[in-house]
PDB file of N, CA and C in Angstrom:
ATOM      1  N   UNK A   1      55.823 -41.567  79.776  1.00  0.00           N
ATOM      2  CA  UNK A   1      55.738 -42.645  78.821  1.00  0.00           C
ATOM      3  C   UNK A   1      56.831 -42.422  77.779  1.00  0.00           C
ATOM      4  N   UNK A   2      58.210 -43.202  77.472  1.00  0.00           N
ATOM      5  CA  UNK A   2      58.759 -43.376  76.778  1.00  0.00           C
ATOM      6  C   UNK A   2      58.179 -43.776  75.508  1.00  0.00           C
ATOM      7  N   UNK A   3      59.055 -43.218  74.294  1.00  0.00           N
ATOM      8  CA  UNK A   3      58.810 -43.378  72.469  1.00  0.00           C
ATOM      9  C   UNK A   3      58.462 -44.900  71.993  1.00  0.00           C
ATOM     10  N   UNK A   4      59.214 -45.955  72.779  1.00  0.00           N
ATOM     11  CA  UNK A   4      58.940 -47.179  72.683  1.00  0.00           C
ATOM     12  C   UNK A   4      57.738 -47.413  73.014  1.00  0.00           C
ATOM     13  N   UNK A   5      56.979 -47.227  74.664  1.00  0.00           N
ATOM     14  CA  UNK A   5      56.043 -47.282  74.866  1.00  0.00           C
ATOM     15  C   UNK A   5      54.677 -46.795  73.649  1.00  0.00           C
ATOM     16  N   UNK A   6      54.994 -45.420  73.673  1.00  0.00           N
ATOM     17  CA  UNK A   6      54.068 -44.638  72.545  1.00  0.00           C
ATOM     18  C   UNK A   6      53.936 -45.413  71.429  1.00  0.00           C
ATOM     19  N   UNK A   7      54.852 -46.297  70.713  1.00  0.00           N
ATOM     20  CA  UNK A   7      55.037 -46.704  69.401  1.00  0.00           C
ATOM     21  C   UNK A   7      54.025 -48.200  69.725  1.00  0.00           C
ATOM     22  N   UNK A   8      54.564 -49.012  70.705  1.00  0.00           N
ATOM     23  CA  UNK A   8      53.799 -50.577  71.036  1.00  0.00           C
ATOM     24  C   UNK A   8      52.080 -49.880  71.509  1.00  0.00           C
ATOM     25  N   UNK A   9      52.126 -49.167  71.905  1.00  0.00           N
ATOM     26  CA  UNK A   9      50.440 -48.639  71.987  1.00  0.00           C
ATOM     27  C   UNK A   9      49.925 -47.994  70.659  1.00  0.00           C
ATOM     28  N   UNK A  10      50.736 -47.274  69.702  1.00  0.00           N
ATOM     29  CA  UNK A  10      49.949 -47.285  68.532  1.00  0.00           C
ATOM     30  C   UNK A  10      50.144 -48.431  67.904  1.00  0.00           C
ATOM     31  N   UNK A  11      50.508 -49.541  67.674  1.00  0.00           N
ATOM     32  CA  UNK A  11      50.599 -50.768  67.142  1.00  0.00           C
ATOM     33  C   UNK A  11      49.519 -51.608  67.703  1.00  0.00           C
ATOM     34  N   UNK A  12      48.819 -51.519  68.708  1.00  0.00           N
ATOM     35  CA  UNK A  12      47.907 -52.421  69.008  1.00  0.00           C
ATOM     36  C   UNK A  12      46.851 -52.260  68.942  1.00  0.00           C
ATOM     37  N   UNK A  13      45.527 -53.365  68.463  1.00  0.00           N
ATOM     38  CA  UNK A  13      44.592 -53.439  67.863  1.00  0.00           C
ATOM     39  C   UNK A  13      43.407 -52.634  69.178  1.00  0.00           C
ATOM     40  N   UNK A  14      42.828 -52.434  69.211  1.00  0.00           N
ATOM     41  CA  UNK A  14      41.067 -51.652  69.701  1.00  0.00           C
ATOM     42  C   UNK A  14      41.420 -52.923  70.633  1.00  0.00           C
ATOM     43  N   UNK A  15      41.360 -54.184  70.217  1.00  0.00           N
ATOM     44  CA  UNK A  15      41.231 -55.311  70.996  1.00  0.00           C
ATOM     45  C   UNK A  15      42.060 -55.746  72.327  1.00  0.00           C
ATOM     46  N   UNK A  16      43.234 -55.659  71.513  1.00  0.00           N
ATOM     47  CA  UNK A  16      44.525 -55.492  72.664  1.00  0.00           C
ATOM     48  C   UNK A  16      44.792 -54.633  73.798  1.00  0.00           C
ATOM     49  N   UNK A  17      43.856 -53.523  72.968  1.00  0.00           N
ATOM     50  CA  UNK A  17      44.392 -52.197  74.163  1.00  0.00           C
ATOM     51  C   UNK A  17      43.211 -52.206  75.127  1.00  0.00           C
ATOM     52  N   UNK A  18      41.282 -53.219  75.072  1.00  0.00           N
ATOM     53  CA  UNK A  18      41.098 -53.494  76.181  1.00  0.00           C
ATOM     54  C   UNK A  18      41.056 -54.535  76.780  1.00  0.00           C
ATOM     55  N   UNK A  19      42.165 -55.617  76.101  1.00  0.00           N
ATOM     56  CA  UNK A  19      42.574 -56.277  77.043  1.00  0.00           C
ATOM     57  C   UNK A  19      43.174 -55.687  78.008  1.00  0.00           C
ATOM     58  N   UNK A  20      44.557 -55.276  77.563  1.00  0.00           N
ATOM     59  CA  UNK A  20      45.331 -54.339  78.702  1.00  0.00           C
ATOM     60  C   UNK A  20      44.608 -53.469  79.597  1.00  0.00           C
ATOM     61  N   UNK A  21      43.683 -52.828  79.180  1.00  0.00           N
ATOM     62  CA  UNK A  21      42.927 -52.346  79.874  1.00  0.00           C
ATOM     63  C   UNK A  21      42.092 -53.489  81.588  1.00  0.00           C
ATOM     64  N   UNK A  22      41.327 -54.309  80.733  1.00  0.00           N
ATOM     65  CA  UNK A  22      41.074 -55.306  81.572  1.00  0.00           C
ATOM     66  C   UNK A  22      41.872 -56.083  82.376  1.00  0.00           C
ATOM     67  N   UNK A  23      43.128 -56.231  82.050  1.00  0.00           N
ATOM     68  CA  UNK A  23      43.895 -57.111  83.115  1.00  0.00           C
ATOM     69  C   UNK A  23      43.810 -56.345  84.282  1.00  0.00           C
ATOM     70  N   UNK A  24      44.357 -54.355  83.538  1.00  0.00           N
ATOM     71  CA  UNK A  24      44.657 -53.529  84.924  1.00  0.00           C
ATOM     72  C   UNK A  24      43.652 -53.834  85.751  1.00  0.00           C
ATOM     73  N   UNK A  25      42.574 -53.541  85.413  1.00  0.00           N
ATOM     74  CA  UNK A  25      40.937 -53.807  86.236  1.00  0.00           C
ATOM     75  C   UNK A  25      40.955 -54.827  87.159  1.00  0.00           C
ATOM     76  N   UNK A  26      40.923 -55.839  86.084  1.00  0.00           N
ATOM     77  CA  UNK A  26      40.944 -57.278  86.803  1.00  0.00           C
ATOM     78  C   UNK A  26      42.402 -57.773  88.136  1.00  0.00           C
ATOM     79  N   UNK A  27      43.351 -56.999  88.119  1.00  0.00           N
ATOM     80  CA  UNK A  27      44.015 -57.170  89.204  1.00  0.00           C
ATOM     81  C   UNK A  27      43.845 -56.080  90.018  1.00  0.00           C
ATOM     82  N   UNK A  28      43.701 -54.924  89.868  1.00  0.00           N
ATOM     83  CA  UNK A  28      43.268 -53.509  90.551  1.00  0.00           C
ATOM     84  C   UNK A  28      42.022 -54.365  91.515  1.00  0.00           C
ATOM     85  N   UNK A  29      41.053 -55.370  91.152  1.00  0.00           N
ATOM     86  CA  UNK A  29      40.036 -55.644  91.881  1.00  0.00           C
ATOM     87  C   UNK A  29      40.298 -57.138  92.795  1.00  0.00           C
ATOM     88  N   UNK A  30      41.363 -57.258  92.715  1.00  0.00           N
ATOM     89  CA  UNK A  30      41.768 -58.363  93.517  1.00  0.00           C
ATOM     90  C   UNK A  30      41.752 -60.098  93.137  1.00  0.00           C
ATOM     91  N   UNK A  31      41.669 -60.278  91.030  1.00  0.00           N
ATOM     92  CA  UNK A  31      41.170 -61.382  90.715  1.00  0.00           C
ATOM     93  C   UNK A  31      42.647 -61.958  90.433  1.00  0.00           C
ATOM     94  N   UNK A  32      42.362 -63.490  90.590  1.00  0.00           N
ATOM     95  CA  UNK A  32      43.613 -63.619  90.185  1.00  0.00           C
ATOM     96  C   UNK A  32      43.860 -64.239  88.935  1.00  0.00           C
ATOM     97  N   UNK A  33      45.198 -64.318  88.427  1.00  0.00           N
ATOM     98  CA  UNK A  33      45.131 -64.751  86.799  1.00  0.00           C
ATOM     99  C   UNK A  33      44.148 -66.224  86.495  1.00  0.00           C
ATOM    100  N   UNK A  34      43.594 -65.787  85.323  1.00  0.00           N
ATOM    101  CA  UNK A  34      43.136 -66.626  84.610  1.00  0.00           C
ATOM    102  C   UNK A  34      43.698 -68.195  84.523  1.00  0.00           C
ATOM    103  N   UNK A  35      44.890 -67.535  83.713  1.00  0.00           N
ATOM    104  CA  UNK A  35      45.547 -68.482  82.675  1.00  0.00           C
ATOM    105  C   UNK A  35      46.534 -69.509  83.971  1.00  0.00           C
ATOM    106  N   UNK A  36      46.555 -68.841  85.462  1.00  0.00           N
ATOM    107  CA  UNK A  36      47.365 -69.840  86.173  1.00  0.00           C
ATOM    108  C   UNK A  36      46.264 -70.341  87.086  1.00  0.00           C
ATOM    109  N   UNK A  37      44.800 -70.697  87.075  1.00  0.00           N
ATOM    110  CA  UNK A  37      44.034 -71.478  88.106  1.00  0.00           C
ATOM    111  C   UNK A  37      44.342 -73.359  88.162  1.00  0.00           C
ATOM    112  N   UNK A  38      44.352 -72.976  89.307  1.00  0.00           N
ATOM    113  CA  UNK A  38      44.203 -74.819  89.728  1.00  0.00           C
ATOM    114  C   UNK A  38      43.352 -75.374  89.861  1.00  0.00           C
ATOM    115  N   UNK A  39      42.830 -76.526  89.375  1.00  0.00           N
ATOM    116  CA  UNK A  39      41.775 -77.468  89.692  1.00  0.00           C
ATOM    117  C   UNK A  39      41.863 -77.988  91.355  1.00  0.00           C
ATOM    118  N   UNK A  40      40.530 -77.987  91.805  1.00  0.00           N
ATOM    119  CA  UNK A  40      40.640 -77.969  93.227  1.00  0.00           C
ATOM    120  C   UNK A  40      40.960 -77.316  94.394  1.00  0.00           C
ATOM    121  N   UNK A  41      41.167 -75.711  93.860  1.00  0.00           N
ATOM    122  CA  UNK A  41      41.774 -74.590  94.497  1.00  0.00           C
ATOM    123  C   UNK A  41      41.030 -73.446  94.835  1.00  0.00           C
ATOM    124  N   UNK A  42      40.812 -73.078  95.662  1.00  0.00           N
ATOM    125  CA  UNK A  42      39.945 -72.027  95.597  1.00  0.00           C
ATOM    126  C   UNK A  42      40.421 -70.601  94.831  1.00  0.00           C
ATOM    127  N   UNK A  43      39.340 -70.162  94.237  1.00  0.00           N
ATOM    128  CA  UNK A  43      40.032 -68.678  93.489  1.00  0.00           C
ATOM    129  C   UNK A  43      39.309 -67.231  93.664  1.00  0.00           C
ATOM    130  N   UNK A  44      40.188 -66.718  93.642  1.00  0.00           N
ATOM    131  CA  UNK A  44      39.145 -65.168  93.280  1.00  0.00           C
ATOM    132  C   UNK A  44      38.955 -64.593  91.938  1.00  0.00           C
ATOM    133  N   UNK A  45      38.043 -64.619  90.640  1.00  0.00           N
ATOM    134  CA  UNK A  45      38.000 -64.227  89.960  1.00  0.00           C
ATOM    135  C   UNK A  45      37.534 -62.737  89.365  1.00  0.00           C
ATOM    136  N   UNK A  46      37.950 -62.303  88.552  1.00  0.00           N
ATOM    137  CA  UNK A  46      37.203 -60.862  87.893  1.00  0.00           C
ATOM    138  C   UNK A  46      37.537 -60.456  86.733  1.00  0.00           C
ATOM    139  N   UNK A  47      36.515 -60.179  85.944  1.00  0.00           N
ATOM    140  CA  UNK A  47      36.650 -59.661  84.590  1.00  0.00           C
ATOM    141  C   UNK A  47      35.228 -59.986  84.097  1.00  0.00           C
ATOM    142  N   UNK A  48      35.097 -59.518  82.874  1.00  0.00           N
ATOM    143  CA  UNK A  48      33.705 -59.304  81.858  1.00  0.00           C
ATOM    144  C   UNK A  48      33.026 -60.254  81.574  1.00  0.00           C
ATOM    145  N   UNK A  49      32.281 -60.139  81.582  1.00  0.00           N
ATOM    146  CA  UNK A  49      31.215 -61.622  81.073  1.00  0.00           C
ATOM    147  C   UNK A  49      31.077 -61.461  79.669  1.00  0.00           C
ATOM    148  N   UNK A  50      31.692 -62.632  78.906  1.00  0.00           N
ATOM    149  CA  UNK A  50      31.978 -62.277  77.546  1.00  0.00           C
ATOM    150  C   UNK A  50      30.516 -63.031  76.572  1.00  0.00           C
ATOM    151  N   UNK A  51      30.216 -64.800  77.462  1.00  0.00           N
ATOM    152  CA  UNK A  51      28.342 -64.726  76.986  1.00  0.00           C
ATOM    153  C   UNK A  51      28.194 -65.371  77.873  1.00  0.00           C
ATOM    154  N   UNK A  52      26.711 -65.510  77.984  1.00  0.00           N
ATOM    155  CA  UNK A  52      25.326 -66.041  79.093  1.00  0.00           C
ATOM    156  C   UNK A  52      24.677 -66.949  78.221  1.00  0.00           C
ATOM    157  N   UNK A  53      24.841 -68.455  78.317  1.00  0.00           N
ATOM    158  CA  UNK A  53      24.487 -69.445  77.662  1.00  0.00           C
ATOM    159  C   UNK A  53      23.477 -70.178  78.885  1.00  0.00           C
ATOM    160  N   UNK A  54      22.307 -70.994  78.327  1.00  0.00           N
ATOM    161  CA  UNK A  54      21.888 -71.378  78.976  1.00  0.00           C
ATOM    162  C   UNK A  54      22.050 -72.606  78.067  1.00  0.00           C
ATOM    163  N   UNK A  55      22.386 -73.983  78.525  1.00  0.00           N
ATOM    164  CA  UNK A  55      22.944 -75.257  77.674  1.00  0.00           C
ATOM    165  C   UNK A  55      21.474 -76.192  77.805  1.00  0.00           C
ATOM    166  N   UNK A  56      21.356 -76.337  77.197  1.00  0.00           N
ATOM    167  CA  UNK A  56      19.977 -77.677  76.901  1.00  0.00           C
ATOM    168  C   UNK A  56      20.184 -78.948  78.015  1.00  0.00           C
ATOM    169  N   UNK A  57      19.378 -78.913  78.822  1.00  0.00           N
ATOM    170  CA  UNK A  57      19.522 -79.864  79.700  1.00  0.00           C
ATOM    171  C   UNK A  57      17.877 -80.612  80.196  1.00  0.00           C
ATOM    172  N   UNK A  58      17.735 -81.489  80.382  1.00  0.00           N
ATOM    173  CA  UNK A  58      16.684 -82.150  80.301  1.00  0.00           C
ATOM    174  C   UNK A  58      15.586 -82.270  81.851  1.00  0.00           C
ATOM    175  N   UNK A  59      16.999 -81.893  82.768  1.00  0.00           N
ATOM    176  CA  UNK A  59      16.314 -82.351  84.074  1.00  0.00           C
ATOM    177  C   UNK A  59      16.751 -80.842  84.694  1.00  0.00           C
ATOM    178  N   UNK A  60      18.117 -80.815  84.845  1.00  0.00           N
ATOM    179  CA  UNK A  60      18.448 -79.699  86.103  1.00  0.00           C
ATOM    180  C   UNK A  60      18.954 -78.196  84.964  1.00  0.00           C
ATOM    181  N   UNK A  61      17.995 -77.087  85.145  1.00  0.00           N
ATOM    182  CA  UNK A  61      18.466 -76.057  84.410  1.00  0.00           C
ATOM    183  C   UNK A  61      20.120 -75.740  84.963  1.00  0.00           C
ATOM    184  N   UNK A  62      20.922 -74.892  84.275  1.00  0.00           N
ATOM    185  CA  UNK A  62      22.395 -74.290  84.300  1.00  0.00           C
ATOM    186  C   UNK A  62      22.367 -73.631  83.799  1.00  0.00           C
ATOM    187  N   UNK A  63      22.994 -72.136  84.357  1.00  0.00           N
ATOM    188  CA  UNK A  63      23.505 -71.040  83.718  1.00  0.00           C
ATOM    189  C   UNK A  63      24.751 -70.771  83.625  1.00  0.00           C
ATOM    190  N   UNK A  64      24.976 -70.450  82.326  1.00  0.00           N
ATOM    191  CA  UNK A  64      26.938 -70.386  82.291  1.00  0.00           C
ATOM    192  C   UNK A  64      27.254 -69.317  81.502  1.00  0.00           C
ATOM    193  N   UNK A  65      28.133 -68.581  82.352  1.00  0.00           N
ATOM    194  CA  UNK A  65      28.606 -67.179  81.839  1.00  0.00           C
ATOM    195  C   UNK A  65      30.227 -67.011  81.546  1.00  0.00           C
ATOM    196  N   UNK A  66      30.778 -67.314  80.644  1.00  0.00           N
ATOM    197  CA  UNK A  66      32.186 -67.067  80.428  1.00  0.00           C
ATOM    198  C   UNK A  66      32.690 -65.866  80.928  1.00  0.00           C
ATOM    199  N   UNK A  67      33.613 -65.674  82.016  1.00  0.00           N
ATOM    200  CA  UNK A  67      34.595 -64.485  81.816  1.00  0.00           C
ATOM    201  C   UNK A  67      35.829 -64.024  81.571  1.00  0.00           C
ATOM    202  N   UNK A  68      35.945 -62.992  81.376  1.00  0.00           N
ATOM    203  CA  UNK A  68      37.660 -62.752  80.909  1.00  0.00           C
ATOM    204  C   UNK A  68      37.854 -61.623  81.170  1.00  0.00           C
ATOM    205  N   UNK A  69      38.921 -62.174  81.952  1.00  0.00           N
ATOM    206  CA  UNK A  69      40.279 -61.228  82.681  1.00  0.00           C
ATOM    207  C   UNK A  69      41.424 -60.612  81.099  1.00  0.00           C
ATOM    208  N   UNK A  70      40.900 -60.649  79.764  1.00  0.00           N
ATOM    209  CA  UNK A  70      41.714 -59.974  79.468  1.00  0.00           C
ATOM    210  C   UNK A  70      42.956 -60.895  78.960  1.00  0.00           C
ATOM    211  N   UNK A  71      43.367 -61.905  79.875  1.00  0.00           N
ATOM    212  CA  UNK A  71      44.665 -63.075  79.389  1.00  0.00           C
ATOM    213  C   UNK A  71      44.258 -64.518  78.800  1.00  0.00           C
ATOM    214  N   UNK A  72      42.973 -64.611  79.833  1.00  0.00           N
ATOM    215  CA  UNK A  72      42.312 -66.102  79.852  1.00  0.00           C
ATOM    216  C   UNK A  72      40.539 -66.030  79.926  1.00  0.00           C
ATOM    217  N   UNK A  73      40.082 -66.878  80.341  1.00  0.00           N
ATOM    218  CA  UNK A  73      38.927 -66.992  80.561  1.00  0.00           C
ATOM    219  C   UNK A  73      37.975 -68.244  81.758  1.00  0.00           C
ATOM    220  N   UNK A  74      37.156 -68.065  82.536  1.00  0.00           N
ATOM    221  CA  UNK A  74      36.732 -69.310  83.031  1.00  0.00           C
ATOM    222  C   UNK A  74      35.268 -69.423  82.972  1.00  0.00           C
ATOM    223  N   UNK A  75      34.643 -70.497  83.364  1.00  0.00           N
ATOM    224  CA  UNK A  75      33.306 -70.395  83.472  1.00  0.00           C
ATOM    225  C   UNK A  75      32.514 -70.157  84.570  1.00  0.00           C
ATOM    226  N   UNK A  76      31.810 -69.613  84.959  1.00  0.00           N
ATOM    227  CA  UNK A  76      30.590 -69.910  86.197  1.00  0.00           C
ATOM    228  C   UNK A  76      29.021 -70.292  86.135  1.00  0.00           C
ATOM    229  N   UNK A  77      29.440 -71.313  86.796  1.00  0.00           N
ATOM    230  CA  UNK A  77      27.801 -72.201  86.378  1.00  0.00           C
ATOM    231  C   UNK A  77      27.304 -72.231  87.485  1.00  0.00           C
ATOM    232  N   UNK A  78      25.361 -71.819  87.313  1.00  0.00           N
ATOM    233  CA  UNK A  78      24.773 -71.768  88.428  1.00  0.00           C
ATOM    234  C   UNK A  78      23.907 -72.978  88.034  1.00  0.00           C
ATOM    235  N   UNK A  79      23.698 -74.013  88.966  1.00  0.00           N
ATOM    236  CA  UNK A  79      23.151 -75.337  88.807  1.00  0.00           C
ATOM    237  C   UNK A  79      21.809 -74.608  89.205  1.00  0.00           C
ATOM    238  N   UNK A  80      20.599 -74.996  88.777  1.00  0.00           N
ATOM    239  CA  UNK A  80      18.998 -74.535  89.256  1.00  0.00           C
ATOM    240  C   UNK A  80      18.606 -73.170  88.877  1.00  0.00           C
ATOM    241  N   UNK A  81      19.209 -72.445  88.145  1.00  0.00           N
ATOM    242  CA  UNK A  81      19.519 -71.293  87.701  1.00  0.00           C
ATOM    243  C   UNK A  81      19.390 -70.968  86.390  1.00  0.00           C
ATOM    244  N   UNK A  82      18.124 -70.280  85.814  1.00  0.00           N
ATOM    245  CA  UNK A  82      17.615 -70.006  84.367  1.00  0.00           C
ATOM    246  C   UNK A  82      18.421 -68.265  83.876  1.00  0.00           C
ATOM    247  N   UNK A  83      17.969 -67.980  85.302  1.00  0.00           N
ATOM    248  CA  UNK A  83      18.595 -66.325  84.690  1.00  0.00           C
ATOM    249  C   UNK A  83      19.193 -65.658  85.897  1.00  0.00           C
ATOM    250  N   UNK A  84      20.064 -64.748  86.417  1.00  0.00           N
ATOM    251  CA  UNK A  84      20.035 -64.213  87.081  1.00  0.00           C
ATOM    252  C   UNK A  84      20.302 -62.385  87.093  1.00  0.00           C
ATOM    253  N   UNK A  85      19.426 -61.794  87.688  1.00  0.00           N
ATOM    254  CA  UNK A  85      19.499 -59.872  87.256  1.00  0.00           C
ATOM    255  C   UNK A  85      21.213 -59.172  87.313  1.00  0.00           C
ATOM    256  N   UNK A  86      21.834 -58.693  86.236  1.00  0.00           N
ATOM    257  CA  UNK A  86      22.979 -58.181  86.113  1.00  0.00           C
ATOM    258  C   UNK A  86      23.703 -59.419  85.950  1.00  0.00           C
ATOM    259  N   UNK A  87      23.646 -60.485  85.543  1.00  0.00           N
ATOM    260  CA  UNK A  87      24.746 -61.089  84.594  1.00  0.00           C
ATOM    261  C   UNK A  87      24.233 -61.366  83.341  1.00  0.00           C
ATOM    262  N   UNK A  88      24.789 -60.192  82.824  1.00  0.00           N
ATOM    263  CA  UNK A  88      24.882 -60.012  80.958  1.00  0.00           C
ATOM    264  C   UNK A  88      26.382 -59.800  80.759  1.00  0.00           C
ATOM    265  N   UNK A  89      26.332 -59.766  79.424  1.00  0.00           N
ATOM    266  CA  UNK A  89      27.718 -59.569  78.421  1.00  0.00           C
ATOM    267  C   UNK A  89      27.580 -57.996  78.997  1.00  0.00           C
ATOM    268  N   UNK A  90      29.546 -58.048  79.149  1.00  0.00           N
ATOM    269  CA  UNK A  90      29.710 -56.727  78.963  1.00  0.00           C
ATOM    270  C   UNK A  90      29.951 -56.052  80.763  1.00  0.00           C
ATOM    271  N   UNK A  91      28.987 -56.760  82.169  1.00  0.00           N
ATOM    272  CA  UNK A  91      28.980 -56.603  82.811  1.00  0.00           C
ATOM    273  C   UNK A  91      30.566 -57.294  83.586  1.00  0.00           C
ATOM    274  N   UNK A  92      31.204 -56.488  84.437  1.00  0.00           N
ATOM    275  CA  UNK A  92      32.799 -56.971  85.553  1.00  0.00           C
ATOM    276  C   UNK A  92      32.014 -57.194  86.380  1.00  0.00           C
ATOM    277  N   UNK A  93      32.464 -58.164  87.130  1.00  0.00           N
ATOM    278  CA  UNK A  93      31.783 -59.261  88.533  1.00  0.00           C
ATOM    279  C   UNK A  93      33.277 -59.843  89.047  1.00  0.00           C
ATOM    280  N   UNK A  94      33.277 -60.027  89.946  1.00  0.00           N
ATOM    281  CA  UNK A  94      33.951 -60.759  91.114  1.00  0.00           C
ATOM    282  C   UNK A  94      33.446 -61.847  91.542  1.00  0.00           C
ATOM    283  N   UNK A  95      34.186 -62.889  91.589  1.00  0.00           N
ATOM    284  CA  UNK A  95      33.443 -64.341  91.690  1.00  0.00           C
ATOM    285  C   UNK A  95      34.296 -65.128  92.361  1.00  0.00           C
ATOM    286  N   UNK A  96      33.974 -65.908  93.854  1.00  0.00           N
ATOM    287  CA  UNK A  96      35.188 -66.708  94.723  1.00  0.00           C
ATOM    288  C   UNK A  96      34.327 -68.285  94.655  1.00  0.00           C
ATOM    289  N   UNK A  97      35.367 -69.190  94.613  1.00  0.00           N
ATOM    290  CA  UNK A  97      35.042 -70.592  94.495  1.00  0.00           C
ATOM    291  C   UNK A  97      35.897 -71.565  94.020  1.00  0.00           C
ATOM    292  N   UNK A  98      35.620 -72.638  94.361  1.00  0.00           N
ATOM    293  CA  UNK A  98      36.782 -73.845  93.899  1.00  0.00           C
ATOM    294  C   UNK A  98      36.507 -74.089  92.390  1.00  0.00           C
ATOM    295  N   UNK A  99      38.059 -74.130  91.757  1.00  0.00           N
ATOM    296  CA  UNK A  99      37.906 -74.360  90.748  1.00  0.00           C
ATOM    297  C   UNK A  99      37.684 -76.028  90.253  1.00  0.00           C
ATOM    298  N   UNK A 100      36.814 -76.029  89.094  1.00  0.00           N
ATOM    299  CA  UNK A 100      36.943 -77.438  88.497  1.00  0.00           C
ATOM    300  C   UNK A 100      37.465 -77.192  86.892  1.00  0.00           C
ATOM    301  N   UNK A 101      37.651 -78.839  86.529  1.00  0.00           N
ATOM    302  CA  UNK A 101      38.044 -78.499  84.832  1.00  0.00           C
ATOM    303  C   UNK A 101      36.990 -79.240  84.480  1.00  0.00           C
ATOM    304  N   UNK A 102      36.464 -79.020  83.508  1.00  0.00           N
ATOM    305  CA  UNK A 102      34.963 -79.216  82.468  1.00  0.00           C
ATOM    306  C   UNK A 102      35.706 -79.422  81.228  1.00  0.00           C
ATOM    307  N   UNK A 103      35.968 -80.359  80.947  1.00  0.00           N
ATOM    308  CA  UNK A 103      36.309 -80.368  79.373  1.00  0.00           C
ATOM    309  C   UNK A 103      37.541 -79.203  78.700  1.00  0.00           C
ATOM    310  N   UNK A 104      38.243 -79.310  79.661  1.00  0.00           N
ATOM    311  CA  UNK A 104      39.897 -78.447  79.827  1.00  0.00           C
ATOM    312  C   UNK A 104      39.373 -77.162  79.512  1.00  0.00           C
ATOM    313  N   UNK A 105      38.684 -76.805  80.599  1.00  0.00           N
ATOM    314  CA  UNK A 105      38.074 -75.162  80.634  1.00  0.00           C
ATOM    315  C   UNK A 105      37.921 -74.895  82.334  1.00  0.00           C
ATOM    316  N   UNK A 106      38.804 -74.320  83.244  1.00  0.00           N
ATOM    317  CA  UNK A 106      38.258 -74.015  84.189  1.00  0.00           C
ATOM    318  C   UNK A 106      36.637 -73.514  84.404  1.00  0.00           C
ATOM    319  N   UNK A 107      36.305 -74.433  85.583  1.00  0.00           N
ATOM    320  CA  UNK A 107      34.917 -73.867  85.707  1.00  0.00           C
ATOM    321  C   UNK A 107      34.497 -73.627  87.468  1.00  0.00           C
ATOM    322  N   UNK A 108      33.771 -73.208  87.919  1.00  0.00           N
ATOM    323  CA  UNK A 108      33.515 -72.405  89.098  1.00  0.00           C
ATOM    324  C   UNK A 108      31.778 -72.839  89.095  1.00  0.00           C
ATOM    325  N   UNK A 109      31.612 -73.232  89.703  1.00  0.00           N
ATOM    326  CA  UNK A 109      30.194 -74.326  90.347  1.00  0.00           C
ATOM    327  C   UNK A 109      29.796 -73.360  91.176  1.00  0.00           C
ATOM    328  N   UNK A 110      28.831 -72.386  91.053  1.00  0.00           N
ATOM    329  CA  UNK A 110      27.828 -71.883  91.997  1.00  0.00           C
ATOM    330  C   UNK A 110      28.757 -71.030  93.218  1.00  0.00           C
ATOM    331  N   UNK A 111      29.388 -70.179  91.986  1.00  0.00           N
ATOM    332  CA  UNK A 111      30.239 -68.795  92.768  1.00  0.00           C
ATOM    333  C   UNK A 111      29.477 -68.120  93.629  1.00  0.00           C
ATOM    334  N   UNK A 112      30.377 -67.607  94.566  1.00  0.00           N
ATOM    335  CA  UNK A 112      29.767 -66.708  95.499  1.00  0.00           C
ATOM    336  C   UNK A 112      30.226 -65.355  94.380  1.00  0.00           C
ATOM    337  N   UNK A 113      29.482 -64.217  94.365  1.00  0.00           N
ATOM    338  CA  UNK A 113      29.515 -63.468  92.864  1.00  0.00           C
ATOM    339  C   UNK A 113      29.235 -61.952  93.236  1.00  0.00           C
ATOM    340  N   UNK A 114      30.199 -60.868  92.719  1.00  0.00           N
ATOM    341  CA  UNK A 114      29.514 -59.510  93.506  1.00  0.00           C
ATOM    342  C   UNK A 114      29.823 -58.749  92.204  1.00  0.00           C
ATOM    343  N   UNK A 115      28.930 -58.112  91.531  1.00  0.00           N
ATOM    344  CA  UNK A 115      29.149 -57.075  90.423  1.00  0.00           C
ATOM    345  C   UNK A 115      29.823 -55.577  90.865  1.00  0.00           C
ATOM    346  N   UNK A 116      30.613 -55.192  90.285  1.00  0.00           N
ATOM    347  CA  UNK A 116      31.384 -54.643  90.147  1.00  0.00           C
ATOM    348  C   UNK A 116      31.647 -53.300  89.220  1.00  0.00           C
ATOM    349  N   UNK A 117      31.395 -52.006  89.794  1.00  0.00           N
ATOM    350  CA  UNK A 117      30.814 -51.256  89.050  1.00  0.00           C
ATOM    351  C   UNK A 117      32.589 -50.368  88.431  1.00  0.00           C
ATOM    352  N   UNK A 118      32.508 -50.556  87.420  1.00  0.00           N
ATOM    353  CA  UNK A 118      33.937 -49.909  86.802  1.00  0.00           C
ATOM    354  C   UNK A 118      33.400 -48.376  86.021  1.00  0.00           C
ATOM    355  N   UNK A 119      34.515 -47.656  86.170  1.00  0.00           N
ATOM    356  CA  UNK A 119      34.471 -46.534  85.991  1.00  0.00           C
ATOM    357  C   UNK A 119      34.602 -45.991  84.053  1.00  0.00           C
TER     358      UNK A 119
END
């Protein structure tokens, strides 16, 4: 590790350094960027579940868990779905599915989903 290197890593916030941390993760596990998904495309996602919202809905329950790779973020919503065991904050998951946009937020409709145990 070069002096430059050493110097841009003490300059960066607790925050920054696990992002960086998380991208490594998140491509080390095969997800692909965030910040370049296509609507209508299938994707492989991975990174942290940052929250677990359950949205007020009248007829069909939804569960929606934001994650982030660290650059970006997307959603995964399980339609009929109040809770499911190991998706909390804090937990890395792997998640494949066509992407949609929700209100200019990639979102992922009833991922196929595998948790992901990081070291």
């Amino acid at each position: 590790m070069g002096l430059r290197q050493l110097l841009e890593d003490l300059g960066k916030t607790s925050v920054e350094h696990q992002a960086d941390v998380l991208r490594t993760q998140s491509e080390t596990a095969g997800g692909d960027d965030l910040t370049a998904l296509a609507p209508r495309h299938p994707a492989c996602v991975c990174g942290t579940v940052r929250t677990v919202t359950l949205p007020p809905r009248r007829s069909v329950p939804a569960l929606v868990a934001e994650v982030w790779d660290g650059n970006g973020s997307v959603n995964l919503v399980w339609i009929g779905r109040r809770s499911i065991a190991g998706i909390e904050p804090g937990t890395f998951l792997r998640a494949r599915g066509r992407v949609a946009e929700v209100r200019g937020v990639p979102t992922i409709f009833n991922p196929a989903y595998e948790i992901v145990p990081t070291a």
